[in-house]
Every structure is written in C-alpha cells, then in structure tokens.
C-alpha atoms as a PDB file:
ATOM      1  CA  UNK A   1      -4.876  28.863  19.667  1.00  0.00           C
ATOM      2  CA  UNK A   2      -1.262  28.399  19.868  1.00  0.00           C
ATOM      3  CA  UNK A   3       1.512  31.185  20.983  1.00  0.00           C
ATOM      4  CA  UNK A   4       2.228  31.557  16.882  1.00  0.00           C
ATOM      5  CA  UNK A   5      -1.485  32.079  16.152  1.00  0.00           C
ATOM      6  CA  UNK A   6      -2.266  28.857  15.190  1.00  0.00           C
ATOM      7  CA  UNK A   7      -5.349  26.720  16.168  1.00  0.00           C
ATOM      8  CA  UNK A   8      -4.831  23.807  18.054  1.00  0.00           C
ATOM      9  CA  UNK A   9      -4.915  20.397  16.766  1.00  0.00           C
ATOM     10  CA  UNK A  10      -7.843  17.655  17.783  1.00  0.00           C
ATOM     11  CA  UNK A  11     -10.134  20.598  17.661  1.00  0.00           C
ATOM     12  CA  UNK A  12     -12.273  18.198  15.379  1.00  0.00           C
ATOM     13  CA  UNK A  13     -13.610  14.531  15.641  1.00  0.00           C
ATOM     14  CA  UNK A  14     -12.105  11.295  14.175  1.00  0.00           C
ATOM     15  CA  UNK A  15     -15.466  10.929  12.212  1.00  0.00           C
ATOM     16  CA  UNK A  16     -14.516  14.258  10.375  1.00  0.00           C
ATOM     17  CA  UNK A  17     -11.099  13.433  10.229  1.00  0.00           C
ATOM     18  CA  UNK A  18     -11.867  10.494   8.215  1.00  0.00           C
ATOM     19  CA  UNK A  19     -14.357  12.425   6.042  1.00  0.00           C
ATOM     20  CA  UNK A  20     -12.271  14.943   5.017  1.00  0.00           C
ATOM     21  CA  UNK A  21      -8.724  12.316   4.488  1.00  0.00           C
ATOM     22  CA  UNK A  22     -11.573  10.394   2.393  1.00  0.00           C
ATOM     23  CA  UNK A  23     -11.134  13.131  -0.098  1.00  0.00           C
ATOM     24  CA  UNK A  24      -7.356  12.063  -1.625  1.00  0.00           C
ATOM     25  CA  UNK A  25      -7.994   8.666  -3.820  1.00  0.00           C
ATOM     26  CA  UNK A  26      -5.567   6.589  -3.036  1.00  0.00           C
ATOM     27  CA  UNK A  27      -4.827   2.834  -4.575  1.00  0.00           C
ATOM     28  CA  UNK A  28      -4.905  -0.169  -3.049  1.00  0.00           C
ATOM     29  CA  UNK A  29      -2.361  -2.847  -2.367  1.00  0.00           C
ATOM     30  CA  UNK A  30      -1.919  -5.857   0.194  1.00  0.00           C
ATOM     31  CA  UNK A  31       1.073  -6.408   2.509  1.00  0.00           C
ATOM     32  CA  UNK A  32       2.104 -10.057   2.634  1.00  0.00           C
ATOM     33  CA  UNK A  33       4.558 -12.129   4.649  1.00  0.00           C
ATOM     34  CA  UNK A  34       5.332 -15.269   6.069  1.00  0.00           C
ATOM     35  CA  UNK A  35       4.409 -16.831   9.400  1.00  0.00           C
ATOM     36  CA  UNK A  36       6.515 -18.330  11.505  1.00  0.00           C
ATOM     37  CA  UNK A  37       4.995 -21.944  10.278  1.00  0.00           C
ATOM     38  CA  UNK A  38       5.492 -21.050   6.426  1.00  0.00           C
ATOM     39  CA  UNK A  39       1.747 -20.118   5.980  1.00  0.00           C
ATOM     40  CA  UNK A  40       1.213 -16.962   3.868  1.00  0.00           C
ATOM     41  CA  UNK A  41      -0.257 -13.846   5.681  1.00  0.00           C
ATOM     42  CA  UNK A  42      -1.303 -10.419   4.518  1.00  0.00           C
ATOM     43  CA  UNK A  43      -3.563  -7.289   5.008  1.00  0.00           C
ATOM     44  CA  UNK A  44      -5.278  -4.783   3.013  1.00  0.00           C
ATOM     45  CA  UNK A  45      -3.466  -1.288   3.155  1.00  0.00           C
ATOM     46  CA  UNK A  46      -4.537   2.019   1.055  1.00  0.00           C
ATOM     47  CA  UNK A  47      -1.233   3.529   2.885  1.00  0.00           C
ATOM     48  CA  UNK A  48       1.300   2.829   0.641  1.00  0.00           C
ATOM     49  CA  UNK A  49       3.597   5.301  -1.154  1.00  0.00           C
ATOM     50  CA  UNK A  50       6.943   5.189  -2.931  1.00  0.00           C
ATOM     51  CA  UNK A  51       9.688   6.833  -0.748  1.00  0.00           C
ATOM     52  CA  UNK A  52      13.072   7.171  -2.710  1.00  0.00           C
ATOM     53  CA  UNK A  53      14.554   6.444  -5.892  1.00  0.00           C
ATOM     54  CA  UNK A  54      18.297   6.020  -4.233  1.00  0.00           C
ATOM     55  CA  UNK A  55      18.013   3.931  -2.297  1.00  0.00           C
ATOM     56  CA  UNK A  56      15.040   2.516  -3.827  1.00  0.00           C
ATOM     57  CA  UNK A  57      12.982   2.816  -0.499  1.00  0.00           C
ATOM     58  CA  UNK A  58       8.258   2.521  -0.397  1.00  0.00           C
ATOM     59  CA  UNK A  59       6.769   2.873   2.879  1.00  0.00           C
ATOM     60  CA  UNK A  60       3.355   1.809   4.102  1.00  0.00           C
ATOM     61  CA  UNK A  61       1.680   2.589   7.494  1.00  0.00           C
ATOM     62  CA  UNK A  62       0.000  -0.665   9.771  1.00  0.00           C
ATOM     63  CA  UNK A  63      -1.958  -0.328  12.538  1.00  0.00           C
ATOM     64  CA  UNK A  64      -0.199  -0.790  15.333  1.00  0.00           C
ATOM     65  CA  UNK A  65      -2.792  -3.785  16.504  1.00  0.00           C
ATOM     66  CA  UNK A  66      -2.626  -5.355  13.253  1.00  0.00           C
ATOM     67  CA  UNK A  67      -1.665  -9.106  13.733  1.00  0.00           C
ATOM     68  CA  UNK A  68      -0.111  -9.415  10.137  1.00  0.00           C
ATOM     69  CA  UNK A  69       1.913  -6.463  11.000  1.00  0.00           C
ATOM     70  CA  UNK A  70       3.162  -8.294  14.150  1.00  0.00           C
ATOM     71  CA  UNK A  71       4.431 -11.544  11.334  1.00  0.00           C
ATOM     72  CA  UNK A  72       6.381  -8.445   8.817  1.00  0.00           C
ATOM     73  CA  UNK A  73       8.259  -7.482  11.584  1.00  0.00           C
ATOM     74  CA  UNK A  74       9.102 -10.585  13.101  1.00  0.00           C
ATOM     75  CA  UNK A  75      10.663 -11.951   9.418  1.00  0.00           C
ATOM     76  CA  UNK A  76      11.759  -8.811   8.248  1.00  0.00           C
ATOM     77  CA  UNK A  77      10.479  -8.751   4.511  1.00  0.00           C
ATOM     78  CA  UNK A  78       7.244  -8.188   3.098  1.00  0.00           C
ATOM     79  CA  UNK A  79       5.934  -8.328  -0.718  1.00  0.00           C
ATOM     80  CA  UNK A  80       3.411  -5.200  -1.754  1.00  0.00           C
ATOM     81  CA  UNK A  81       0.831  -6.495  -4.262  1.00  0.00           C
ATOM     82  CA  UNK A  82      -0.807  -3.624  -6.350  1.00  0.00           C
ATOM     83  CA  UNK A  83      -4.461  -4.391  -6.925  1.00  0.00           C
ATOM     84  CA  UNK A  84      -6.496  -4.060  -9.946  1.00  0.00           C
ATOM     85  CA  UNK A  85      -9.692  -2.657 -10.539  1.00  0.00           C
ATOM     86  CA  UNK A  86     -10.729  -6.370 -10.923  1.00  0.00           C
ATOM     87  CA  UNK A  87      -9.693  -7.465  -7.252  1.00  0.00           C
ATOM     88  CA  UNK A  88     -12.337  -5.569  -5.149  1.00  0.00           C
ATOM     89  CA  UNK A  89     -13.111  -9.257  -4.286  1.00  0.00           C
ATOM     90  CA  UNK A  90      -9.455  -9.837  -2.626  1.00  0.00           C
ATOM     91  CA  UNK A  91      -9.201  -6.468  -1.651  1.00  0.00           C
ATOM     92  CA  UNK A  92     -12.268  -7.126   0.916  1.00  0.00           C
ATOM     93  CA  UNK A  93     -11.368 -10.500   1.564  1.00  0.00           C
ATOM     94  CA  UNK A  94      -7.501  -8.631   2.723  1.00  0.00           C
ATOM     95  CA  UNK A  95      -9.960  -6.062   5.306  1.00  0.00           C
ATOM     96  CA  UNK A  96     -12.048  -8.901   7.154  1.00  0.00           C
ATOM     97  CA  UNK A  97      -9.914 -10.241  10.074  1.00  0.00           C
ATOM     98  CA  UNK A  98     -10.109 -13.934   9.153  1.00  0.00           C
ATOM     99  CA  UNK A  99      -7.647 -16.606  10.195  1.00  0.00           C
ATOM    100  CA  UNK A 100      -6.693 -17.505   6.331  1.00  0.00           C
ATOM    101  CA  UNK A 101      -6.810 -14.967   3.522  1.00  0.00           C
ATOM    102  CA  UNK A 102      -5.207 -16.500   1.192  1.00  0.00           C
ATOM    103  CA  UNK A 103      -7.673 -19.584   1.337  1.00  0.00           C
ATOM    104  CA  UNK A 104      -8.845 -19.900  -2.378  1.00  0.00           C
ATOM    105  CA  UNK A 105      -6.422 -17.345  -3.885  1.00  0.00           C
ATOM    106  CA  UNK A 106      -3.508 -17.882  -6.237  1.00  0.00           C
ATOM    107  CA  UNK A 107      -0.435 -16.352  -5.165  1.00  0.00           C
ATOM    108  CA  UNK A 108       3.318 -16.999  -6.345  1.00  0.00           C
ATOM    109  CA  UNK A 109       6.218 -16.552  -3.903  1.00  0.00           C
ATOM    110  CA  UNK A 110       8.700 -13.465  -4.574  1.00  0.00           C
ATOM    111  CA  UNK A 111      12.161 -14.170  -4.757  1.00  0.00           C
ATOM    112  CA  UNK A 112      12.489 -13.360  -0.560  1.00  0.00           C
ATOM    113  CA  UNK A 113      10.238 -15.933  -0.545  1.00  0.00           C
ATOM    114  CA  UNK A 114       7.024 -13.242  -0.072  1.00  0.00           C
ATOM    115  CA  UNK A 115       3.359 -14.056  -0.940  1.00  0.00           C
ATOM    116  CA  UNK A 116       2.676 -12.014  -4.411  1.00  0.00           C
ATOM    117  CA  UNK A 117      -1.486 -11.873  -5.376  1.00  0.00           C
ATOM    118  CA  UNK A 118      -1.665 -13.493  -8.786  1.00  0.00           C
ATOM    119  CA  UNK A 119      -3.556 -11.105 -11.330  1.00  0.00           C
ATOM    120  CA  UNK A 120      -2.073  -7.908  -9.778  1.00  0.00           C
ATOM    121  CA  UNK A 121      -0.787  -5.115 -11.765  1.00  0.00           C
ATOM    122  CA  UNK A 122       2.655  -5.524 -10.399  1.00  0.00           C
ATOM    123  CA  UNK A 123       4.622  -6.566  -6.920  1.00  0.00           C
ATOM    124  CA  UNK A 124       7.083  -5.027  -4.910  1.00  0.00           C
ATOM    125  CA  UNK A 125       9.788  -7.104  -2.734  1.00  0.00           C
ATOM    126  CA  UNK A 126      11.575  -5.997   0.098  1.00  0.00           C
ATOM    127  CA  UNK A 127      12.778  -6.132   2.995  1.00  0.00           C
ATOM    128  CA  UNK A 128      12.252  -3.519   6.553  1.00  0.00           C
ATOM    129  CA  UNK A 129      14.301  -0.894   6.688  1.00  0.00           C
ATOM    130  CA  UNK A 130      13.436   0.815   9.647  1.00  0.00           C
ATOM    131  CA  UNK A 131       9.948   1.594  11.696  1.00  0.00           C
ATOM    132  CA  UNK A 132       9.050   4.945  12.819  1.00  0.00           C
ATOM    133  CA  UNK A 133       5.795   6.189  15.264  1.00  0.00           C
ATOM    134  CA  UNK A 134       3.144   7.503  13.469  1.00  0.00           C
ATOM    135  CA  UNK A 135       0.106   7.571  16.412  1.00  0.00           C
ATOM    136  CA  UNK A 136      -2.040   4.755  16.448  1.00  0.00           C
ATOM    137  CA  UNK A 137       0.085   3.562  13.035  1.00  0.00           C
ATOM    138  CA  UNK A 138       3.641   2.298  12.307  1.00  0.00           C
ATOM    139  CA  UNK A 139       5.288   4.079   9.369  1.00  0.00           C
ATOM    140  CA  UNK A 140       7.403   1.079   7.721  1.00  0.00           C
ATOM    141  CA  UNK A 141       9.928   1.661   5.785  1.00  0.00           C
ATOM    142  CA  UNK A 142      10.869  -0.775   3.025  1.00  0.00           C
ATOM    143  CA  UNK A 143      14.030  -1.295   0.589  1.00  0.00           C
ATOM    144  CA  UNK A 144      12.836  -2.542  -2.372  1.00  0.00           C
ATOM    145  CA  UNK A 145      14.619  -5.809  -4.021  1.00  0.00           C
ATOM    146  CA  UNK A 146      12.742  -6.826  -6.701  1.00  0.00           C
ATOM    147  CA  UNK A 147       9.843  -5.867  -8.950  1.00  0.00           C
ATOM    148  CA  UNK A 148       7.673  -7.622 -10.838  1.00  0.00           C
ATOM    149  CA  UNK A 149       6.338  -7.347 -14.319  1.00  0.00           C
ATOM    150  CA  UNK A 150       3.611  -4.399 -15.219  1.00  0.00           C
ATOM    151  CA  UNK A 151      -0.124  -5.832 -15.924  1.00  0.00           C
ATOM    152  CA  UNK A 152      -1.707  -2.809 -18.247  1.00  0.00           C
ATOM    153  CA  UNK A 153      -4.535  -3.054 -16.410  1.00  0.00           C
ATOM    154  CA  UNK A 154      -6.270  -0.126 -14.618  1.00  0.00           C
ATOM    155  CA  UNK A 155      -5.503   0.004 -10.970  1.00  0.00           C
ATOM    156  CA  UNK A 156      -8.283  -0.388  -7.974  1.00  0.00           C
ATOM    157  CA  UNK A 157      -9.107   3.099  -6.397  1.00  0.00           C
ATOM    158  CA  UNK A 158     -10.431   3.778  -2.749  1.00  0.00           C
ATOM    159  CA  UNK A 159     -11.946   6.954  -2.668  1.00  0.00           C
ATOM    160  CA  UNK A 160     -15.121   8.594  -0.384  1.00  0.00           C
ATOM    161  CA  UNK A 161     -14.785   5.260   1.392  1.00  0.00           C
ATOM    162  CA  UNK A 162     -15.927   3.556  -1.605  1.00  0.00           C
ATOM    163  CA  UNK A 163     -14.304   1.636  -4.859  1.00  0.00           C
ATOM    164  CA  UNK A 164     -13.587   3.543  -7.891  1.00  0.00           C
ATOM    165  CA  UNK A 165     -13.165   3.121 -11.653  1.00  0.00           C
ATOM    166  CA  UNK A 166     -10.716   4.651 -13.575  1.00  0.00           C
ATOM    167  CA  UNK A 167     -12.421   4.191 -17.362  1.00  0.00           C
ATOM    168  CA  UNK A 168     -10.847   6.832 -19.248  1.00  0.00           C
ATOM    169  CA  UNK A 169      -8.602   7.442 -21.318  1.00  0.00           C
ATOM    170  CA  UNK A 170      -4.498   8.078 -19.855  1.00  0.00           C
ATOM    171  CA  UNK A 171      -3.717  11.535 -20.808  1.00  0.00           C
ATOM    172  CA  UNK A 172      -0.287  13.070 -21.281  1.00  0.00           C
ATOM    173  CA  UNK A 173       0.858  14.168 -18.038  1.00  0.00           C
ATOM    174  CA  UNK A 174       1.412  17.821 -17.504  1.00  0.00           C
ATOM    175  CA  UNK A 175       4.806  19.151 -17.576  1.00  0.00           C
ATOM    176  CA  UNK A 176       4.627  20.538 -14.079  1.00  0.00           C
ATOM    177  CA  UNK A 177       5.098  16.389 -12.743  1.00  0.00           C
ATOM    178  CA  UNK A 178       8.625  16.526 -12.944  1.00  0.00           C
ATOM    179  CA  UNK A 179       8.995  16.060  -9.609  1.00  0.00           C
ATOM    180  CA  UNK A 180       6.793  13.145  -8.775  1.00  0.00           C
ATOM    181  CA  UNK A 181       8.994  10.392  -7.858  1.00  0.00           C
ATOM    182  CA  UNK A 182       6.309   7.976  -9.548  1.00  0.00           C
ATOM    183  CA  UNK A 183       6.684   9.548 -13.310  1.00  0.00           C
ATOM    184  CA  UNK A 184       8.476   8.613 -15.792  1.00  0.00           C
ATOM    185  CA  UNK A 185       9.318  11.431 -18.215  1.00  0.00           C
ATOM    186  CA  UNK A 186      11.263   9.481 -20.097  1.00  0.00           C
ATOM    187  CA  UNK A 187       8.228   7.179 -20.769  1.00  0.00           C
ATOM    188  CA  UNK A 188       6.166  10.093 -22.771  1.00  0.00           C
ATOM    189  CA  UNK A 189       9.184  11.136 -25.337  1.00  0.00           C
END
C-alpha cells in the first residue's frame, strides 16, 4: 500500500493485465507512411482515439520497437485507415512483421502523399504533432488535415483478443453522449 491507502501498482501480471484491458472493444485501424525510398509502410494499431475537436487533433500509441513507427516519425505525417468488418484479412496481414504489407493491396495516396487502405470506412490525414512517453509505447499525437469520405459499412471490432461483428441494428444514442467528442447530435435531429 501507498502512504494515501492505496495499493501499489504492478501488483498483478502482464498476462492479467491484458485479460482484463481485453474487456473495452476497441476498432481497428492501420497507421501508414512513407519510407525514405517512396515505398508505402504501415502497422496494425487498435490504439487509436480522437483527441480534440479545436484543433482537430487523434492520437494513437506505437510500440516503441515498432519499425513502421521509426518511418512516421522520420517523415512526419501518417494516414489512419479505419477498417471494416470485411478487412480482418488486411488487418492480420498489418500484425505479421513482414517486409511488404502492402504487397497485393489497393491503396490510394492522401493528399500528404500517405498510403490510404482502399475499401475502408474512412481515412484520416495528418501530420505529428508532438510524441509523449507512454512505457513501453509512444503516445502520438496527430493534427488532422484531411478526411476522407464515410463507407456505411460496419466497422471491424477487436474485442477478448478476438474479431467481432457488429450485426445489429444502430440505435438512437442516449442523451447522456453529449459529451463524446465522436457524436454527432446534430446528426440524430
């Protein structure tokens, strides 16, 4: 325990850790840049979350031994792809470290010149703001330039360390969402 009473943390494993952060469902996207030779280069990330409407800021956490993350940060600019539930394919193909991800996959350049996947529900361009510590992860933070069109498709889920549908219906959001910088009130009147 600490002096206010509190118990300390790391009193528990990584393996539980993981268990019990398994719980939130979160959506997946892939992080893509540029090499220094031109060639497109990306990574899966489930760590991806919109910061701030003014400025219009989205942050996503790498590993701090990724070796995309090491290409974003050299160029400055990434592109966020938001997967559909159709793309557990490129989603897996995104986690495998393999020299060429992109081998076989349609993408279109954003106008920073970022790889966007093809087939996604939308894109997100930007360029990095700033780069905080976050323990064995960099928290990057991105200002958004450009956004691309909304697929109405239904969006790929991680959840329990598995991939999840979403096949229901969208209900009217509760009142009580004001708040959430992702919802549109506007959109529902």
């Amino acid at each position: 325990m600490t002096e206010t009473g509190a118990p300390e943390s790391g009193t528990f494993d990584q393996r539980t850790f993981r268990h019990v952060m398994g719980q939130f469902c979160t959506g997946v996207t892939i992080i893509a840049t540029s090499n220094d030779e031109g060639k497109p280069v990306g990574f899966a990330c489930q760590s991806f979350a919109a910061l701030s409407l003014e400025p219009p800021l989205v942050l996503f956490c790498p590993m701090k031994t990724s070796r995309t993350w090491r290409h974003v940060e050299a160029s400055g600019r990434f592109a966020v792809s938001v997967l559909g539930q159709s793309q557990e394919s490129v989603s897996a193909a995104f986690g495998r470290s393999v020299d060429d991800k992109f081998e076989g996959l349609d993408w279109t350049p954003s106008p920073l010149g970022n790889p966007t996947i093809d087939d996604s529900l939308t894109w997100i361009d930007c360029t990095l703001e700033n780069v905080l510590d976050g323990g064995d992860h960099h928290i990057a933070i991105g200002r958004v330039h450009a956004l691309g069109d909304v697929n109405d498709g239904k969006p790929l889920l991680f959840y329990r360390g598995a991939y999840l549908s979403t096949n229901h219906p969208q209900q009217h959001p509760a009142s009580s969402l004001e708040s959430f910088l992702t919802w549109d009130a506007g959109a529902w009147l």
